[in-house]
Protein backbone atom coordinates (compact mmCIF):
# COMPACT_ATOMS: atom_id res chain seq x y z
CA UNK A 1 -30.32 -12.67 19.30
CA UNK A 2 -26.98 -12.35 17.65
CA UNK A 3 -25.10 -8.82 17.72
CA UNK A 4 -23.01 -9.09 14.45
CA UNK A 5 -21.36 -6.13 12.29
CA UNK A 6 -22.00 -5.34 8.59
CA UNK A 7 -18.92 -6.78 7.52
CA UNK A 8 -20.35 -10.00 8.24
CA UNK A 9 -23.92 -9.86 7.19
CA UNK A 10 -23.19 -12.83 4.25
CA UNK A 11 -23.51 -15.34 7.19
CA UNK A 12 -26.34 -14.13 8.74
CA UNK A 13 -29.08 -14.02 5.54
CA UNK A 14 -32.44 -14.57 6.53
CA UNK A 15 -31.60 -14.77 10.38
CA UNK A 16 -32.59 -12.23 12.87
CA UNK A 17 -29.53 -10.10 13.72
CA UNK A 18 -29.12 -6.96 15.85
CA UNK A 19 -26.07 -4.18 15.11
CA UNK A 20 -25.33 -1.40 17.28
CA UNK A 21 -23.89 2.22 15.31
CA UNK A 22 -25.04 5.00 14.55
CA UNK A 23 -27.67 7.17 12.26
CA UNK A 24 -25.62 8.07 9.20
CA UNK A 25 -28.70 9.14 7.03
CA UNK A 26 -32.50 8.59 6.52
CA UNK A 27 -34.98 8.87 4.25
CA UNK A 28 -38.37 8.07 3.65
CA UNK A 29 -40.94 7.01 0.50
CA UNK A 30 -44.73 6.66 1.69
CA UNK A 31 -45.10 4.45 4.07
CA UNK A 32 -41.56 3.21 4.43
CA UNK A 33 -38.58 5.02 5.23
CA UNK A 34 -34.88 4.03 5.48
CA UNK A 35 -32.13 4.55 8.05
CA UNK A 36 -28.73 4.38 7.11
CA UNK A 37 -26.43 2.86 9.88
CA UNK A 38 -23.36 2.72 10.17
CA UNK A 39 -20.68 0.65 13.34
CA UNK A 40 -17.18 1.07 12.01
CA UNK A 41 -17.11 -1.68 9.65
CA UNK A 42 -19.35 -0.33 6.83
CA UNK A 43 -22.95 1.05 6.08
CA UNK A 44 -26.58 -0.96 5.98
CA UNK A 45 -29.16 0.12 4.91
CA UNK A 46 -32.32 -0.73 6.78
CA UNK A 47 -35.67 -0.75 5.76
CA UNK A 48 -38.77 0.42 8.37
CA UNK A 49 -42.06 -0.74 7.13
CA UNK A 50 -45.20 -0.08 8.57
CA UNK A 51 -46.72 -3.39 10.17
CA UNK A 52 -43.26 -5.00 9.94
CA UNK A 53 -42.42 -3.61 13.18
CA UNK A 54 -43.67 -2.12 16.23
CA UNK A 55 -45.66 1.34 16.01
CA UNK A 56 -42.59 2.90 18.62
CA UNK A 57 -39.96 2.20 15.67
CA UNK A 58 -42.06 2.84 13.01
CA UNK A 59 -43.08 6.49 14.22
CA UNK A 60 -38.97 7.19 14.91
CA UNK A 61 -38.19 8.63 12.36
CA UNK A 62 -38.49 12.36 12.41
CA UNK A 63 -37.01 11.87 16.01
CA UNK A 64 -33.55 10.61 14.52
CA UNK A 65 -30.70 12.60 13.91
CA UNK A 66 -27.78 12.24 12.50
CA UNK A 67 -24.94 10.19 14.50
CA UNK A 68 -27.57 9.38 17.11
CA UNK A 69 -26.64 5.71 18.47
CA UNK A 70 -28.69 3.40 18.21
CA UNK A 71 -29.45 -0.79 18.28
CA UNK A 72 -31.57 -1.82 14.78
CA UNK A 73 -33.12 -5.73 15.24
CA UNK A 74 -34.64 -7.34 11.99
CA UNK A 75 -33.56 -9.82 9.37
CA UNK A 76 -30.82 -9.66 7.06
CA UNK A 77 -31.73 -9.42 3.42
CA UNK A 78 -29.37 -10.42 0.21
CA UNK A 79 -30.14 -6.56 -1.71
CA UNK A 80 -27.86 -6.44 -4.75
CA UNK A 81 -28.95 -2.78 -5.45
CA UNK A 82 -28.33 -2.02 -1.58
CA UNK A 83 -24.99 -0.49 -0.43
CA UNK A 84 -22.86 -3.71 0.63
CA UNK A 85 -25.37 -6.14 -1.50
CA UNK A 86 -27.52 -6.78 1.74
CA UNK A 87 -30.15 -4.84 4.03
CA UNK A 88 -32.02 -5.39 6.77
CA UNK A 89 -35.63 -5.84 7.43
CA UNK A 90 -36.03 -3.62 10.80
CA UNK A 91 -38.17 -5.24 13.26
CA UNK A 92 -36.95 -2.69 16.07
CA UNK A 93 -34.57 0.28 16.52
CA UNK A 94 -33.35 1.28 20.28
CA UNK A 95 -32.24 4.94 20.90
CA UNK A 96 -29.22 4.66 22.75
CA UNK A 97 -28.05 8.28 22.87
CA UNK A 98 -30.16 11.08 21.56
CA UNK A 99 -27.76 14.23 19.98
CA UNK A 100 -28.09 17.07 21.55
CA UNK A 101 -27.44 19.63 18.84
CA UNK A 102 -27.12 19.46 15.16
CA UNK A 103 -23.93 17.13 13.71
CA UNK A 104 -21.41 19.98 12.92
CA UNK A 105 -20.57 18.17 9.60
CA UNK A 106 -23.41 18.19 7.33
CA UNK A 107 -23.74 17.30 3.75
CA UNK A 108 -22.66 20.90 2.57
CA UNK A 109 -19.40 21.71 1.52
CA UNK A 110 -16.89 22.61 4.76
CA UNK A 111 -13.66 24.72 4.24
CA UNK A 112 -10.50 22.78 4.97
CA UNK A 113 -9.67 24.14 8.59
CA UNK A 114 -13.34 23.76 9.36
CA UNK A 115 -13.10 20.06 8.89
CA UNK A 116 -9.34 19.50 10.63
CA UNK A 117 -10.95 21.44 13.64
CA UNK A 118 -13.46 18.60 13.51
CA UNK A 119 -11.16 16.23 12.78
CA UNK A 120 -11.98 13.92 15.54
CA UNK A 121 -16.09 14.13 13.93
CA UNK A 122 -14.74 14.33 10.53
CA UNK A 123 -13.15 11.14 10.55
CA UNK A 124 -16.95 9.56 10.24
CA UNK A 125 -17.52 10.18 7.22
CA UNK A 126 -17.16 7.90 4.19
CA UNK A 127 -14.06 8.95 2.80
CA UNK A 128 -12.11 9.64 5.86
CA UNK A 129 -13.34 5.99 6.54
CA UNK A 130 -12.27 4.76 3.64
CA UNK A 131 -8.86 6.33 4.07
CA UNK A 132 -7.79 5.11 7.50
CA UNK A 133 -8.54 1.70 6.04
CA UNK A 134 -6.22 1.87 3.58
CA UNK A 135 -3.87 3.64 5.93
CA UNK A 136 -4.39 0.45 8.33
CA UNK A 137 -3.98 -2.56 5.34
CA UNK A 138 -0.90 -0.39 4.10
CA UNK A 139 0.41 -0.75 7.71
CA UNK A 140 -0.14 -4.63 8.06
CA UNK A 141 1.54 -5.09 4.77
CA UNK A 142 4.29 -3.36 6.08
CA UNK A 143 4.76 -5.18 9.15
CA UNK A 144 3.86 -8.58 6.96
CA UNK A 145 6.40 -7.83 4.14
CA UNK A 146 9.51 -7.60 6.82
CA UNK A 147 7.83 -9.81 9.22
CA UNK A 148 7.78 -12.82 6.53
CA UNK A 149 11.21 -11.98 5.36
CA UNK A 150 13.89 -12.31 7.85
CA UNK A 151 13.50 -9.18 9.66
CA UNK A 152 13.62 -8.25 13.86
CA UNK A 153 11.51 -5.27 14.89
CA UNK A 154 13.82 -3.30 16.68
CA UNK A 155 12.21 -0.28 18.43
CA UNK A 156 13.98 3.29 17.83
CA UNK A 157 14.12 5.86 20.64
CA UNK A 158 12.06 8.62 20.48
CA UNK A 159 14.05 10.92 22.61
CA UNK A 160 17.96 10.82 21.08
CA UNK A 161 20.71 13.17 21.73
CA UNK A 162 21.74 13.56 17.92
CA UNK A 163 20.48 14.56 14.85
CA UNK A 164 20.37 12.47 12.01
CA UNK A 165 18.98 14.25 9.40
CA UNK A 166 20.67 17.75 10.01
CA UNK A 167 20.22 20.11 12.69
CA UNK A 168 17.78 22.47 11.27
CA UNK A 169 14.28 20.36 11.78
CA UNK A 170 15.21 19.26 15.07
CA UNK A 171 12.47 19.44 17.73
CA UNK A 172 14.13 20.37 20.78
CA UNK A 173 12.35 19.22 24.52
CA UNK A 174 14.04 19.78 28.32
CA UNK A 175 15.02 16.53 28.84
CA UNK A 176 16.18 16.28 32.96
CA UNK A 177 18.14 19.45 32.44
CA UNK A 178 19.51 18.05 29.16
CA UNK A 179 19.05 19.10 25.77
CA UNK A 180 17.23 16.28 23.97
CA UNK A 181 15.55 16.24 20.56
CA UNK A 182 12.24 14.29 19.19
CA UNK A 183 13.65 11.85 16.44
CA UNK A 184 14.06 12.76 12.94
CA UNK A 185 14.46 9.10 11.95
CA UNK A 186 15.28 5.55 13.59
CA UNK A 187 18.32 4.72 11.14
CA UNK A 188 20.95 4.96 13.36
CA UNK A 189 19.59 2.61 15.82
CA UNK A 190 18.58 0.05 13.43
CA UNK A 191 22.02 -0.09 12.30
CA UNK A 192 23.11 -1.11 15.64
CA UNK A 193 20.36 -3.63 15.18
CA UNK A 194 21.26 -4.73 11.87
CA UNK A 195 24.79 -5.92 13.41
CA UNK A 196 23.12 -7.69 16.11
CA UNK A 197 20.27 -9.54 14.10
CA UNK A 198 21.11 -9.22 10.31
CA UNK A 199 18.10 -7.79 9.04
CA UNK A 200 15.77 -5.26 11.20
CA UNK A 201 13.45 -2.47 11.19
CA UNK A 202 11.73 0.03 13.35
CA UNK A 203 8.09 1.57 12.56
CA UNK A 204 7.28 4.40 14.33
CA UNK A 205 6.31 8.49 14.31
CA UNK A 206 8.96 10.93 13.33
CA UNK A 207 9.23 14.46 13.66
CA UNK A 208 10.71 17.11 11.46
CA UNK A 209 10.45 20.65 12.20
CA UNK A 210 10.15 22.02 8.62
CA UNK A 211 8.56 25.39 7.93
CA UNK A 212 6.59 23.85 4.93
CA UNK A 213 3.47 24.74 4.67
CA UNK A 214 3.30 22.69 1.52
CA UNK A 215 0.32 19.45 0.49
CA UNK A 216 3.28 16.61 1.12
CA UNK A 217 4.58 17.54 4.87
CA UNK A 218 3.75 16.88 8.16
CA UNK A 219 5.75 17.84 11.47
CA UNK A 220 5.08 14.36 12.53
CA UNK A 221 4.98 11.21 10.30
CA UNK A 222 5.29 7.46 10.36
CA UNK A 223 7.83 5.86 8.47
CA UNK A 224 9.42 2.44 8.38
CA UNK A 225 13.11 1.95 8.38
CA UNK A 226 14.64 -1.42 7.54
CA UNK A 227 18.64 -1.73 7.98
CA UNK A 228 20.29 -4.83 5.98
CA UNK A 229 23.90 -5.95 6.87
CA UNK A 230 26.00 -7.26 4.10
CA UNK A 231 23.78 -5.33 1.70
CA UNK A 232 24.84 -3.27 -0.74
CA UNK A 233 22.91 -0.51 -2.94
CA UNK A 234 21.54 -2.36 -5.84
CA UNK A 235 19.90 -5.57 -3.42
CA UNK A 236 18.92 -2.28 -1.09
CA UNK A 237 17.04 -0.93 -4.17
CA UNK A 238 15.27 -4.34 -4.66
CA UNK A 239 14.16 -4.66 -1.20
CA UNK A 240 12.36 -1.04 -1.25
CA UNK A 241 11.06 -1.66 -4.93
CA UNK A 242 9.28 -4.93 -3.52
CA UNK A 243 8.07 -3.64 -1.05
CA UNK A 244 6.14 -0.92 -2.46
CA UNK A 245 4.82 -3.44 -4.89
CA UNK A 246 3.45 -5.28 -1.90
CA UNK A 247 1.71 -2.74 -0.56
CA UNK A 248 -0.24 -1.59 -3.24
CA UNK A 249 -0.94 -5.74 -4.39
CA UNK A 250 -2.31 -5.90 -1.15
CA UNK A 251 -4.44 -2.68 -0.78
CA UNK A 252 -6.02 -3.94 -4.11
CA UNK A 253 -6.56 -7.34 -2.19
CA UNK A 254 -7.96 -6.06 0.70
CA UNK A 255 -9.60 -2.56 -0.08
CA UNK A 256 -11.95 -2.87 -3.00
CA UNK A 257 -15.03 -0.90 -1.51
CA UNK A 258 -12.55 1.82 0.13
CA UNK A 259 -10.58 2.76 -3.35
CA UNK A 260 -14.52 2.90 -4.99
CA UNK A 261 -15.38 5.19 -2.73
CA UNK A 262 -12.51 7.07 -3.01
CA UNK A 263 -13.02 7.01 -6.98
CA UNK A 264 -9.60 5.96 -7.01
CA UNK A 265 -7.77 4.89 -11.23
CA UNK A 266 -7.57 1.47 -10.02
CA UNK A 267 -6.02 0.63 -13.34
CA UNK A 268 -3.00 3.08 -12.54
CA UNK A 269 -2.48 0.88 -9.51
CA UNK A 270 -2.73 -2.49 -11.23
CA UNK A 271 0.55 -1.52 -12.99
CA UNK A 272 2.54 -1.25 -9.95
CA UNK A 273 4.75 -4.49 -10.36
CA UNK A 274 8.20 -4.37 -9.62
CA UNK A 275 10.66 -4.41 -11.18
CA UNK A 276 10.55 0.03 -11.46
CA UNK A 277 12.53 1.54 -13.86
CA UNK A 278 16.32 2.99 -12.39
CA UNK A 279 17.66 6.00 -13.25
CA UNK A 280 20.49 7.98 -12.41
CA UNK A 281 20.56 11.31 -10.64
CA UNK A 282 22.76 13.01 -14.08
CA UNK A 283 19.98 10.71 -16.47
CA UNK A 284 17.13 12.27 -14.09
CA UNK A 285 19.18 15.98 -14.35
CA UNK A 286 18.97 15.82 -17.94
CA UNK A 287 15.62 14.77 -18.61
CA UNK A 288 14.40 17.85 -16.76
CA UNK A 289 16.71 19.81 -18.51
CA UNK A 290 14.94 18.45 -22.06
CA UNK A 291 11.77 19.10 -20.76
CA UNK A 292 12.44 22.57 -20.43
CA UNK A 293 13.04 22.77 -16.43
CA UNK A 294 15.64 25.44 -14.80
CA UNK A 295 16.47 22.99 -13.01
CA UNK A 296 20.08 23.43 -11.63
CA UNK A 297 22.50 20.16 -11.31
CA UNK A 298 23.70 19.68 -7.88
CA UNK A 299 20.55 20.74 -6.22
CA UNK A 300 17.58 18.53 -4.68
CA UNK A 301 14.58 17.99 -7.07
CA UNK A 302 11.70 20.25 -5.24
CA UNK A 303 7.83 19.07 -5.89
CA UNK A 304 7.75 20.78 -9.62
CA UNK A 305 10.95 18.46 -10.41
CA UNK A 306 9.56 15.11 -9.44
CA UNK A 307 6.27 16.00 -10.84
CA UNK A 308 7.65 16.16 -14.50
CA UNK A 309 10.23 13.22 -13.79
CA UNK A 310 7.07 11.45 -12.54
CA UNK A 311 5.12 12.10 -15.93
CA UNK A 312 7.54 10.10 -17.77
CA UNK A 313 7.14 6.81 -15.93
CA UNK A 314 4.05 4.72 -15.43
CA UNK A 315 5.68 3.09 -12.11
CA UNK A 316 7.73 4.60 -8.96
CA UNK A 317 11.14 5.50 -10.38
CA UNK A 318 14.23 4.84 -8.70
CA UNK A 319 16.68 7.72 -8.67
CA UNK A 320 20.26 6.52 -7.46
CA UNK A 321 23.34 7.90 -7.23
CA UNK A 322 23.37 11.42 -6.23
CA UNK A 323 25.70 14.18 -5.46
CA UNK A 324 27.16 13.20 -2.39
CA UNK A 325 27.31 17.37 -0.95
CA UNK A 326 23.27 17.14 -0.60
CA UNK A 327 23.00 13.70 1.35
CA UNK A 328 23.53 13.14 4.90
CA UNK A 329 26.96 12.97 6.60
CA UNK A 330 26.02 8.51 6.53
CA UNK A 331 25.73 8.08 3.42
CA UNK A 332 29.05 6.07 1.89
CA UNK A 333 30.56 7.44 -1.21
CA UNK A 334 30.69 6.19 -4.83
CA UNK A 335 34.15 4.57 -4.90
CA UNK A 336 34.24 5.04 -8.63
CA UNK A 337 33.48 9.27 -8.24
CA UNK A 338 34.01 10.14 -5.05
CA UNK A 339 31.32 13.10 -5.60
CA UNK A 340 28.66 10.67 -5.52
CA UNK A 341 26.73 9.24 -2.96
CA UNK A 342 25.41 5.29 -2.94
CA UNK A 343 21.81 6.68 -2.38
CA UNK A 344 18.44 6.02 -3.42
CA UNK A 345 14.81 7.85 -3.94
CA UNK A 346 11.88 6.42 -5.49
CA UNK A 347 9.42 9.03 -6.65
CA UNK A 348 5.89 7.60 -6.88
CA UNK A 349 3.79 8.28 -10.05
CA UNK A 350 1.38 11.07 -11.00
CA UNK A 351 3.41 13.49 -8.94
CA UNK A 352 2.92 12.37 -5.78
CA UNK A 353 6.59 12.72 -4.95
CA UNK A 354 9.19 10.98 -3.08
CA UNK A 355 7.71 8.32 -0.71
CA UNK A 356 11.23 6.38 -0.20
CA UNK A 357 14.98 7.54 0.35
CA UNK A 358 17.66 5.54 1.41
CA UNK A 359 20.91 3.94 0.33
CA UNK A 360 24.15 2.44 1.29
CA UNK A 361 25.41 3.59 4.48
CA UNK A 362 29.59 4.25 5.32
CA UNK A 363 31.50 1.70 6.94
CA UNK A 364 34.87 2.56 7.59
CA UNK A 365 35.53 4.68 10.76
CA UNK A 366 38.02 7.42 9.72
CA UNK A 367 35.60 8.55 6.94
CA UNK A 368 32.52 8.55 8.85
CA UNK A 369 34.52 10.46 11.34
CA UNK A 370 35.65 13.29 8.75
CA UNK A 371 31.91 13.27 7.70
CA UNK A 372 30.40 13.98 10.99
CA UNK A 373 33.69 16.80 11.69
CA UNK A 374 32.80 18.45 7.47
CA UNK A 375 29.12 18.33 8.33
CA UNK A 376 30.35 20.87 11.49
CA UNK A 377 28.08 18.22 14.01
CA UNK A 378 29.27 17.25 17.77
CA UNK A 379 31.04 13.56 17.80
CA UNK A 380 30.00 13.34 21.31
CA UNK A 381 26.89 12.04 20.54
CA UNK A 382 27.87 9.99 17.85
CA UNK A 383 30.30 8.20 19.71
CA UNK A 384 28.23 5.16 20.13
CA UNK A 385 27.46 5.08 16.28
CA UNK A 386 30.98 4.94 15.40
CA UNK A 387 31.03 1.86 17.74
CA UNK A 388 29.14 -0.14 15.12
CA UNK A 389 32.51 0.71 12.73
CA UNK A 390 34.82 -0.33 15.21
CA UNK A 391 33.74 -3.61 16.21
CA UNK A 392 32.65 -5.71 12.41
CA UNK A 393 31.82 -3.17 10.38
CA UNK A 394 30.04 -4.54 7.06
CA UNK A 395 28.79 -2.74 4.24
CA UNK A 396 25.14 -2.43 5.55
CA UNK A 397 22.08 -0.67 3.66
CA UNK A 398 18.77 0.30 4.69
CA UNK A 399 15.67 2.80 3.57
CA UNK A 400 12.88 4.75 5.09
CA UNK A 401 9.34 4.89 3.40
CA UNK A 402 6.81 7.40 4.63
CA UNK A 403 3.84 6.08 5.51
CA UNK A 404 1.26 9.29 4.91
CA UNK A 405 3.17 10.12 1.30
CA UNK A 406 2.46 6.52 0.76
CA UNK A 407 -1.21 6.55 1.41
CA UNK A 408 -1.87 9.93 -0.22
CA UNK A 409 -0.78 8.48 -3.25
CA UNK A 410 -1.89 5.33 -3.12
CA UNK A 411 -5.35 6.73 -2.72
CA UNK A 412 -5.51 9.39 -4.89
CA UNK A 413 -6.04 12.09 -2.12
CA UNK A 414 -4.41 15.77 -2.66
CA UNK A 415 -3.25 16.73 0.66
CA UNK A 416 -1.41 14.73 2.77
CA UNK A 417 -2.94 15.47 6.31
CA UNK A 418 -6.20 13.55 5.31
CA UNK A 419 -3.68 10.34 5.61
CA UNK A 420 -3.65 10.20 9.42
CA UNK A 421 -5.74 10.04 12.02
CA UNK A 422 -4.60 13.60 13.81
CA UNK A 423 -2.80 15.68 11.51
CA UNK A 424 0.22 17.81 12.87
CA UNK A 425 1.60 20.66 10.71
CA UNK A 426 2.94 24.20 11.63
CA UNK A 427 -0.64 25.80 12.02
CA UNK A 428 -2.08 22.81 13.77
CA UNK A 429 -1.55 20.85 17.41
CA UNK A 430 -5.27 20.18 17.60
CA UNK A 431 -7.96 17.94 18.15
């Protein structure tokens, strides 16, 4: 007898199957009652009649629990009206493992912390599922968009001896007697790899230690960073506007059931087709200003700014060209208005916020060098980085998109630590 999964039950219709997973529900109606199992790949419901299988099975079911594991034999079924269009006919179900207490997360409503202290349980249930599926697909597209375009995967440190992002959300570790710090971003390093292989990127976690306590941060994230050489702002701006249109093209490919379940506008997502509209920071400034915002030129937008910038649009808007005294000390100056800085956010729709920043990046030595000096950090560290603008220095480009901020928004979800696996925030370093 074949063990198969319930992603694959259209090949197996009328043929005698066996799955192995795990009680997810039951119920019964006279002399029949249904289990609901579910392995990982997606939930079957299977049908125990009386006389269709052996009295042992039949006479199981007020000794099930839920998440007990289990192995159900029978017959695969096409079932429109069943979950998944298909069921199957159980001619046996084997009790691997009995639970030993109740399931801690029942069908009643759970506070938040309850559920991220049973995070590792909590991801079991259908929407969690549902999410880390998305979360996966949005990661393959990722790695397929850059993959089938050109790009190297370059690895970024972990450990580095610099900031890049300023020095106030640095996470500090002993490092062999050293002072080391747990990256903020792999930027710098992928433009050391952009002037080796052309076009690169790294994907990996980053860590921020922000006192934010707010629905969009996490003190550790996964973002991908791309670094272009010979590229200047506007192509940078079309390689981070296609590539969000990927990802989303191919969640909708690939994640039907998931985005259902989810009860996800599906409609909203449809629309995101590149090209996005582009606006400057002043054109961005002002339209909060004539939607009645106290919003302040020369600051960052905070969450209630992109929210209302975010209303106006039906797609991610690009925001470019911003005042170059809230940037980072990389970031290469407008050579038009030297106030300005060549970078880049997109906000995504329906106030879900920033989910890419980037931009052009300086090239010429002696004003990288006076950047590093006005932004009162160590060149020490940096000494290597200014290597890249003594030996062929291009103008070179790159972006990072967060992966969670991604998710969250592409499926609909209002906090941001339901978008990976184990969460990390300031009130939480558990599971």
């Amino acid at each position: 007898m074949k063990t198969v999964t319930i992603n694959s039950l259209d090949k197996y219709v009328d043929n005698k199957i066996e799955i192995k997973g795990w009680v997810y529900n039951r119920r019964s109606v006279g002399k029949i009652w249904f289990l609901i199992l579910r392995d990982g790949t997606g939930l079957l419901q299977c049908v125990v009649v009386n006389g269709e299988c052996d009295k042992d099975t039949f006479n199981l079911e007020q000794a099930l629990n839920q998440e007990d594991s289990v192995i159900v034999k029978g017959i695969v079924k096409k079932e429109p009206r069943a979950i998944g269009g298909y069921e199957l006919s159980v001619r046996e179900v084997c009790v691997i493992n009995h639970t030993t207490e109740d399931y801690p997360i029942s069908k009643k409503n759970h506070g938040a912390d309850f559920l991220m202290s049973n995070r590792h349980l909590w991801l079991r249930s259908k929407r969690q599922n549902s999410i880390m599926k998305v979360r996966h697909q949005t990661v393959k597209a990722i790695r397929d968009y850059f993959d089938n375009n050109g790009f190297t995967l370059i690895d970024s440190p972990i450990f580095t001896g610099n900031s890049v992002e300023g020095t106030t959300t640095l996470f500090g570790v002993d490092y062999f007697e050293r002072s080391a710090y747990l990256t903020q971003s792999g930027q710098l390093y992928q433009e050391a790899g952009a002037t080796a292989f052309g076009k690169t990127y790294c994907f990996g976690p980053c860590f921020r230690a922000e006192k934010s306590k707010t629905r969009r941060h996490l003190t550790e994230f996964w973002m991908v960073e791309p670094e272009m050489a010979f590229v200047e702002l506007d192509e940078n701006m079309t390689w981070a506007e296609n590539l969000v249109g990927f990802i989303v093209q191919r969640v909708l490919e690939n994640c039907k059931m998931e985005l259902e379940t989810l009860e996800r506008n599906i409609s909203a997502l449809k629309n995101i087709v590149p090209p996005f509209p582009r606006i400057t920071y002043d054109e961005a400034a002002k339209i909060l200003q004539d939607n009645g915002s106290d919003f302040e030129y020369g600051n960052d937008f905070g969450a209630p700014d992109e929210s209302t910038l975010s209303s106006q649009f039906d797609k991610p808007i690009m925001i470019h060209h911003w005042p170059a005294n809230i940037k980072p000390f990389y970031m290469k100056r407008d050579s038009d208005n030297n106030e300005l800085a060549l970078g880049v956010d997109i906000i995504a729709p329906e106030g879900y916020g920033e989910i890419v920043g980037g931009g052009q990046r300086e090239d010429d030595l002696n004003i990288l060098t006076k950047s590093i000096r006005r932004h009162d950090l160590p060149l020490e560290p940096f000494q290597w980085f200014l290597d890249l603008r003594k030996y062929g220095s291009v103008p070179h480009s790159g972006f990072g998109l967060g992966l969670e901020r991604v998710v969250a928004w592409i499926c609909g979800t209002k906090h941001i630590r339901e978008t990976i696996p184990f969460p990390r925030t300031m009130a939480r370093l558990e599971p």
